[in-house]
PDB file of N, CA and C in Angstrom:
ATOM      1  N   UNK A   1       0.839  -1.192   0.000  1.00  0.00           N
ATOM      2  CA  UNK A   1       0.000   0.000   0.000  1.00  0.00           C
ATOM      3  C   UNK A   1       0.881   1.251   0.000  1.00  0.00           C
ATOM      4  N   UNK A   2       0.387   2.163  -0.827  1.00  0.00           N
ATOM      5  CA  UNK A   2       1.484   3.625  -1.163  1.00  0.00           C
ATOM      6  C   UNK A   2       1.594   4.502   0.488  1.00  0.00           C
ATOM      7  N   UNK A   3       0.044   4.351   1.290  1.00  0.00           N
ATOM      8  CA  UNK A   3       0.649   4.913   2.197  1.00  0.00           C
ATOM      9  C   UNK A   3       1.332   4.475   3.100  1.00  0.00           C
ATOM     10  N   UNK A   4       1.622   3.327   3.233  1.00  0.00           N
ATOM     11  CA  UNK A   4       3.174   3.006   3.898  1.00  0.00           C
ATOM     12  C   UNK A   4       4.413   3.393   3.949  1.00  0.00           C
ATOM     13  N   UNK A   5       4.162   3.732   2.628  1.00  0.00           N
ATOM     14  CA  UNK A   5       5.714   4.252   2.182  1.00  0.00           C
ATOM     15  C   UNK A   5       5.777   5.573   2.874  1.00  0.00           C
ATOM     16  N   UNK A   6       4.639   6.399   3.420  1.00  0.00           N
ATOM     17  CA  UNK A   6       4.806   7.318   3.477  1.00  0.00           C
ATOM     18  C   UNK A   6       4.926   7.249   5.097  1.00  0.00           C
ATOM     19  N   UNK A   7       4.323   6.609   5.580  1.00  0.00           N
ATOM     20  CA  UNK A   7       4.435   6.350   7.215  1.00  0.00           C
ATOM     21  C   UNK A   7       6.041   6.017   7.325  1.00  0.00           C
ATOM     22  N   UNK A   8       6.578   5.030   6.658  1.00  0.00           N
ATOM     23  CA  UNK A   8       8.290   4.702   6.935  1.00  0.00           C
ATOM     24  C   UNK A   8       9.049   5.967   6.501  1.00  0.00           C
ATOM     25  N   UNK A   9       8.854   6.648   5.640  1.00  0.00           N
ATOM     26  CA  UNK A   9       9.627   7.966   5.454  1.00  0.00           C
ATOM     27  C   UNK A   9       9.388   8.943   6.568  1.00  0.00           C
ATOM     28  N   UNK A  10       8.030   8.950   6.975  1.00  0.00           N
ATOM     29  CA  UNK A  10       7.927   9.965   8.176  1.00  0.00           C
ATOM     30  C   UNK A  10       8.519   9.123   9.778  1.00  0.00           C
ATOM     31  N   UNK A  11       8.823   7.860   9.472  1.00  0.00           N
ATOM     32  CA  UNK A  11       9.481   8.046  10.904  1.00  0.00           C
ATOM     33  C   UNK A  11      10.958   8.062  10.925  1.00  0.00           C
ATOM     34  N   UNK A  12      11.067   8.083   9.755  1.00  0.00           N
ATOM     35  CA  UNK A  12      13.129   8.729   9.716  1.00  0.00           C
ATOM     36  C   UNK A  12      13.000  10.159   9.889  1.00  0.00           C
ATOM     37  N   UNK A  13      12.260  10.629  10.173  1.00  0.00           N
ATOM     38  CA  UNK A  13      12.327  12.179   9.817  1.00  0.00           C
ATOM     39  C   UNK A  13      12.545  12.836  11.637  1.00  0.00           C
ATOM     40  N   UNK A  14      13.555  13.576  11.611  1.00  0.00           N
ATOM     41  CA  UNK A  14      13.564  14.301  13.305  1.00  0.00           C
ATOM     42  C   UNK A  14      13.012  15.450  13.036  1.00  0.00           C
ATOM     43  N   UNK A  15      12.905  15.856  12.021  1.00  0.00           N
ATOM     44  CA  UNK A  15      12.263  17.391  12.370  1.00  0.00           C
ATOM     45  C   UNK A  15      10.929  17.856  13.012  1.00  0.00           C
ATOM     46  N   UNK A  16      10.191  16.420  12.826  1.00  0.00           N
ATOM     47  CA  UNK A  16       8.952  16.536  13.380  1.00  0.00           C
ATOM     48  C   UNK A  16       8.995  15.792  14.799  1.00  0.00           C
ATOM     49  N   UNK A  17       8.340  16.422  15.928  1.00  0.00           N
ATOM     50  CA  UNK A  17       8.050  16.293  16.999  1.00  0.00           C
ATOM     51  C   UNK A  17       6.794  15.548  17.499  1.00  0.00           C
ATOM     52  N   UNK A  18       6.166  15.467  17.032  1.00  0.00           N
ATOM     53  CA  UNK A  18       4.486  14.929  17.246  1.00  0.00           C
ATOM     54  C   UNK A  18       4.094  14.230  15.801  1.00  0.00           C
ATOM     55  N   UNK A  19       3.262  13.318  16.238  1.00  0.00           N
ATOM     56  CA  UNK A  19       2.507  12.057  15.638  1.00  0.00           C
ATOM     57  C   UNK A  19       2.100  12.988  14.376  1.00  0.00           C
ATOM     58  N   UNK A  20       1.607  11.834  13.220  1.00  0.00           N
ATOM     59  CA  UNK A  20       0.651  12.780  12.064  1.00  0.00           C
ATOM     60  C   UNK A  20      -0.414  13.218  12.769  1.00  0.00           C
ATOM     61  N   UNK A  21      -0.901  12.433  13.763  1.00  0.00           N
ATOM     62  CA  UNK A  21      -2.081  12.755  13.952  1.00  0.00           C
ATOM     63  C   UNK A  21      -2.483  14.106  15.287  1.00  0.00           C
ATOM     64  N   UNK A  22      -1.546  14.167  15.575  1.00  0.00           N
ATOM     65  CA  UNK A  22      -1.058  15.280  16.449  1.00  0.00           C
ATOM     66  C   UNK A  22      -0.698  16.686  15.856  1.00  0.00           C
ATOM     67  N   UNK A  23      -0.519  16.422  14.737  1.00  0.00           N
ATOM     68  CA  UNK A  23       0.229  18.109  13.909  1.00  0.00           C
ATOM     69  C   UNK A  23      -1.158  19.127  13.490  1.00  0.00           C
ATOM     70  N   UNK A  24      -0.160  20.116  13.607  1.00  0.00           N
ATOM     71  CA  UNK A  24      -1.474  21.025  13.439  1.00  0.00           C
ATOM     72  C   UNK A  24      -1.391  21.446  11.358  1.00  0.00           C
ATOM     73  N   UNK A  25      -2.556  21.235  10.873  1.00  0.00           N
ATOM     74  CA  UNK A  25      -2.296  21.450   9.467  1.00  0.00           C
ATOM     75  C   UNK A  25      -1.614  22.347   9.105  1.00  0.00           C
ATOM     76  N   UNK A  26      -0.518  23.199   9.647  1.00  0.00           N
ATOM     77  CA  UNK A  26       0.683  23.434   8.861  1.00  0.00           C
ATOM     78  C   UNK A  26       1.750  23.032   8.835  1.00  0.00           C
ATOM     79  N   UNK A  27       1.770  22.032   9.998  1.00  0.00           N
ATOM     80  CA  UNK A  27       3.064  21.272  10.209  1.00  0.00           C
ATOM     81  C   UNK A  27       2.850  20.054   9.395  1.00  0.00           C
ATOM     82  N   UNK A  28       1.438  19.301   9.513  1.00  0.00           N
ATOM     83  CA  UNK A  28       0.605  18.951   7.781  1.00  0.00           C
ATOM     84  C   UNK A  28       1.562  19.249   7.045  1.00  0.00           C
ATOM     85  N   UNK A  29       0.883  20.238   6.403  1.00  0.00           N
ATOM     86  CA  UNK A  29       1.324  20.639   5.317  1.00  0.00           C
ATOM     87  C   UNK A  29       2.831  20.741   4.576  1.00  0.00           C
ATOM     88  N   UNK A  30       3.549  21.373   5.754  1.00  0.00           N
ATOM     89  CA  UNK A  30       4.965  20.884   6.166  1.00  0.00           C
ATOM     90  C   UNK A  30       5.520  19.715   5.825  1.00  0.00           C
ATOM     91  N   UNK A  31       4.845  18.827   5.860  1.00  0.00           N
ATOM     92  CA  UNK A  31       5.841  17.456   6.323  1.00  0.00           C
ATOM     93  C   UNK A  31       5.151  16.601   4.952  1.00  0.00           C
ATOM     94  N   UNK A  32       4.182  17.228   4.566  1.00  0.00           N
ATOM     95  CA  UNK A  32       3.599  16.632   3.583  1.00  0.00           C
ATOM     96  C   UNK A  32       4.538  16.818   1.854  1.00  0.00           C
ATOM     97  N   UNK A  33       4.691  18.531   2.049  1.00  0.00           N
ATOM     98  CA  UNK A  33       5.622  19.249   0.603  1.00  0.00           C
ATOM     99  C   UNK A  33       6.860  18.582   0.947  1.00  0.00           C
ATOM    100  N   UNK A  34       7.278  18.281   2.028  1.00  0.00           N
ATOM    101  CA  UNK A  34       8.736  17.484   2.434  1.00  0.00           C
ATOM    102  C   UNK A  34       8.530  16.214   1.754  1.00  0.00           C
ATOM    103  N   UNK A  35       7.619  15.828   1.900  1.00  0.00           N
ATOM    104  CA  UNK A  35       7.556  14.097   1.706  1.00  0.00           C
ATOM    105  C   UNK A  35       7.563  14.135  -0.111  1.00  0.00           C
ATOM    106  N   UNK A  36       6.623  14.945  -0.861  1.00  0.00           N
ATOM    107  CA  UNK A  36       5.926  15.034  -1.707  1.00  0.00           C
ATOM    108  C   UNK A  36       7.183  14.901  -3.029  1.00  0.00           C
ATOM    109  N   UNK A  37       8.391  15.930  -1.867  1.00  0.00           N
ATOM    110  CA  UNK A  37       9.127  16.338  -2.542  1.00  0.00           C
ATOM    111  C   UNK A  37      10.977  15.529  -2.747  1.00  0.00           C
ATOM    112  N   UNK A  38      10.628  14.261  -1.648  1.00  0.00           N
ATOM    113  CA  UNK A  38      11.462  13.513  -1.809  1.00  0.00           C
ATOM    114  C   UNK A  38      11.305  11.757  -2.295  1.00  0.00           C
ATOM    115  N   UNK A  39       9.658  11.540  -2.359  1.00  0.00           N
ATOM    116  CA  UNK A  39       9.436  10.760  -2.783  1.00  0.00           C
ATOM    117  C   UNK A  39       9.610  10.245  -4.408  1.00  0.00           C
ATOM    118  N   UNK A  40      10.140   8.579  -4.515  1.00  0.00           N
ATOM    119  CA  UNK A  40      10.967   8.430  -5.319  1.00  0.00           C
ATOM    120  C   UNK A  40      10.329   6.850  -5.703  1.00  0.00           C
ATOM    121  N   UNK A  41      10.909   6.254  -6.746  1.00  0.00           N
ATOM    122  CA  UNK A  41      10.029   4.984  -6.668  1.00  0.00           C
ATOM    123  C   UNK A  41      11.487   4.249  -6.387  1.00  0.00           C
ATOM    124  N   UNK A  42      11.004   2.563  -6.237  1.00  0.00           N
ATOM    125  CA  UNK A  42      12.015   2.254  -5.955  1.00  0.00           C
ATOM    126  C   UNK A  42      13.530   1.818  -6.774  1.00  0.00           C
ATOM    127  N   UNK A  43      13.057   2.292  -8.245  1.00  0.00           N
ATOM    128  CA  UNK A  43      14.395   2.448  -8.705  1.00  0.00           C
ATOM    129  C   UNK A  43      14.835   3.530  -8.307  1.00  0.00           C
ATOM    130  N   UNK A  44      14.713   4.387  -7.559  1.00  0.00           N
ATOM    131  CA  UNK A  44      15.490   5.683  -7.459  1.00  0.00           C
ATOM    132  C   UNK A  44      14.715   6.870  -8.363  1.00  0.00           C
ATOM    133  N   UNK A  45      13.704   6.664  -9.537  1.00  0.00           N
ATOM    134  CA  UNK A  45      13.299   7.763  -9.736  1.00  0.00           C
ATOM    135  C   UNK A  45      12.599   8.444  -8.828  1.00  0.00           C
ATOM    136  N   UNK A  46      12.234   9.615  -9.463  1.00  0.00           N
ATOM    137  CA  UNK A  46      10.575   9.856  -9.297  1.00  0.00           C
ATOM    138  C   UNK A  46       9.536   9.885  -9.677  1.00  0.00           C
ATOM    139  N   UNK A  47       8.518  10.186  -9.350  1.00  0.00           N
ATOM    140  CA  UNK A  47       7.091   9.737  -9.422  1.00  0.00           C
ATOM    141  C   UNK A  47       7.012  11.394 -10.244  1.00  0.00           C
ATOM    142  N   UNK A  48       6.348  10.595 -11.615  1.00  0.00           N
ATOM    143  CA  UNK A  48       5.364  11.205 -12.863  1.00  0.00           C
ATOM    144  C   UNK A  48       5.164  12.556 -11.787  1.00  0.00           C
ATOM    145  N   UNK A  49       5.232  14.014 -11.856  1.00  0.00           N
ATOM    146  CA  UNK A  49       4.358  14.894 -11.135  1.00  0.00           C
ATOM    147  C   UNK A  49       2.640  15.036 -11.254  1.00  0.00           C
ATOM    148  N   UNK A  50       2.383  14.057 -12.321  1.00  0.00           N
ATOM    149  CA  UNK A  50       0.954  14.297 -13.052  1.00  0.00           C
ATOM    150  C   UNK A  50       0.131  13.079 -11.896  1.00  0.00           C
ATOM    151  N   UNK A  51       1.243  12.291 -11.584  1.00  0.00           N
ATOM    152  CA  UNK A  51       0.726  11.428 -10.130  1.00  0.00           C
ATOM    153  C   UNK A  51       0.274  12.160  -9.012  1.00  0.00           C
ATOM    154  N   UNK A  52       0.933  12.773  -8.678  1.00  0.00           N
ATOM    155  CA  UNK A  52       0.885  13.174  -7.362  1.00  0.00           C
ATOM    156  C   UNK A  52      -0.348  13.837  -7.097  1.00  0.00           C
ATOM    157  N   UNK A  53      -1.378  14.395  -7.534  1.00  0.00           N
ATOM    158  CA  UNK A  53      -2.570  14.877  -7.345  1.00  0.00           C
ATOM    159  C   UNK A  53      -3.476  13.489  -6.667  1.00  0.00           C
ATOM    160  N   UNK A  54      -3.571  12.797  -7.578  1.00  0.00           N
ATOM    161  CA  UNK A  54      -4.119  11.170  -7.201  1.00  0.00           C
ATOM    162  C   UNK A  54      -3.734  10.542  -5.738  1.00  0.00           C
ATOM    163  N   UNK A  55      -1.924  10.939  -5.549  1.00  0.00           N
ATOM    164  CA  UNK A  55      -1.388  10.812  -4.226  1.00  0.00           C
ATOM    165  C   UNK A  55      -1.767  11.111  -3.096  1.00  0.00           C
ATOM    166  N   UNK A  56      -2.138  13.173  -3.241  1.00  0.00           N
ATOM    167  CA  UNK A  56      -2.279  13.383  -2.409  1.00  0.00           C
ATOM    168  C   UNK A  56      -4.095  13.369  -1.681  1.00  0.00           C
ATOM    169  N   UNK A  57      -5.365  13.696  -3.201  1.00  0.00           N
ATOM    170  CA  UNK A  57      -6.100  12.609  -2.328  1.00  0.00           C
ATOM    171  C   UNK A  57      -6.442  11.671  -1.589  1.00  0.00           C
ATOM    172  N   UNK A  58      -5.422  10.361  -2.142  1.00  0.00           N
ATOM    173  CA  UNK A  58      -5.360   9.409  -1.135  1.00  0.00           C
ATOM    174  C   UNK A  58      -5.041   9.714   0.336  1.00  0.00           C
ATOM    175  N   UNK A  59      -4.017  10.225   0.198  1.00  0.00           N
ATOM    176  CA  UNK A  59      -3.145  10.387   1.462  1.00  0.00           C
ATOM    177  C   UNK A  59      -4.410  12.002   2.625  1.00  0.00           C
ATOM    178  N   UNK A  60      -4.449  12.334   2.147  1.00  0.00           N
ATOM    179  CA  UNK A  60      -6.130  13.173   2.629  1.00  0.00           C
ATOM    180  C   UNK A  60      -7.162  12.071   3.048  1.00  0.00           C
ATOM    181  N   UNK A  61      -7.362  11.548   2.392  1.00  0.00           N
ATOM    182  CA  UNK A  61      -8.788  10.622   2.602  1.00  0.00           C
ATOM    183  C   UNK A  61      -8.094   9.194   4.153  1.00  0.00           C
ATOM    184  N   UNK A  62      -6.777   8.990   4.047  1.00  0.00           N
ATOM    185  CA  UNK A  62      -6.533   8.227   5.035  1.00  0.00           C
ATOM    186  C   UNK A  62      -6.566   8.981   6.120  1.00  0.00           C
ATOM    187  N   UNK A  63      -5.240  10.398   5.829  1.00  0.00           N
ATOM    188  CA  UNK A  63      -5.847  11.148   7.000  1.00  0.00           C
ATOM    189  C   UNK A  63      -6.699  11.354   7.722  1.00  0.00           C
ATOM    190  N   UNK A  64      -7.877  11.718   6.863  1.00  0.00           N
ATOM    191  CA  UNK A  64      -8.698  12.031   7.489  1.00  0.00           C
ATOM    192  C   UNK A  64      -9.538  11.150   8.815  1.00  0.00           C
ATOM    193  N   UNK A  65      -9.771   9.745   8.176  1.00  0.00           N
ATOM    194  CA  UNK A  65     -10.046   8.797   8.806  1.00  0.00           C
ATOM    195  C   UNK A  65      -9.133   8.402  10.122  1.00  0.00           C
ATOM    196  N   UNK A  66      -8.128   8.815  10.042  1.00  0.00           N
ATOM    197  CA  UNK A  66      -7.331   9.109  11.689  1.00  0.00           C
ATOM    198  C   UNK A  66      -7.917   9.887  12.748  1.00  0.00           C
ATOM    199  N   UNK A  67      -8.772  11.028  12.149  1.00  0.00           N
ATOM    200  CA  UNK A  67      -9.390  11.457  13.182  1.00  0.00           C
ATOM    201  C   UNK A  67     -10.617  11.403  13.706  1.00  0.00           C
TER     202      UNK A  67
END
């Protein structure tokens, strides 16, 4: 599942202090253009930019259901 990938990238990350589900939507937002912007497939590219719209619905719609 794609958002996994995104849960294991966010727990290498120190800059953030508090859970996803703990951040306030700019630290969201924050950690999201961070992610958005280092995500890669696993040959080492990256991901089509014409993807990432599709991405970040998903990744909204799981969110959301966290709270």
């Amino acid at each position: 599942m794609k958002h996994l990938m995104f849960y294991s990238w966010f727990q290498q990350q120190e800059e953030f202090n508090s859970t996803i589900e703990e951040m306030t939507p700019q630290q969201l937002n924050k950690c999201l253009q961070k992610f958005y912007l280092s995500a890669r497939r696993q040959d080492g590219t990256f991901y089509n930019k014409n993807r990432l719209p599709l991405f970040i619905q998903r990744m909204i719609g799981i969110l959301s259901q966290l709270s």
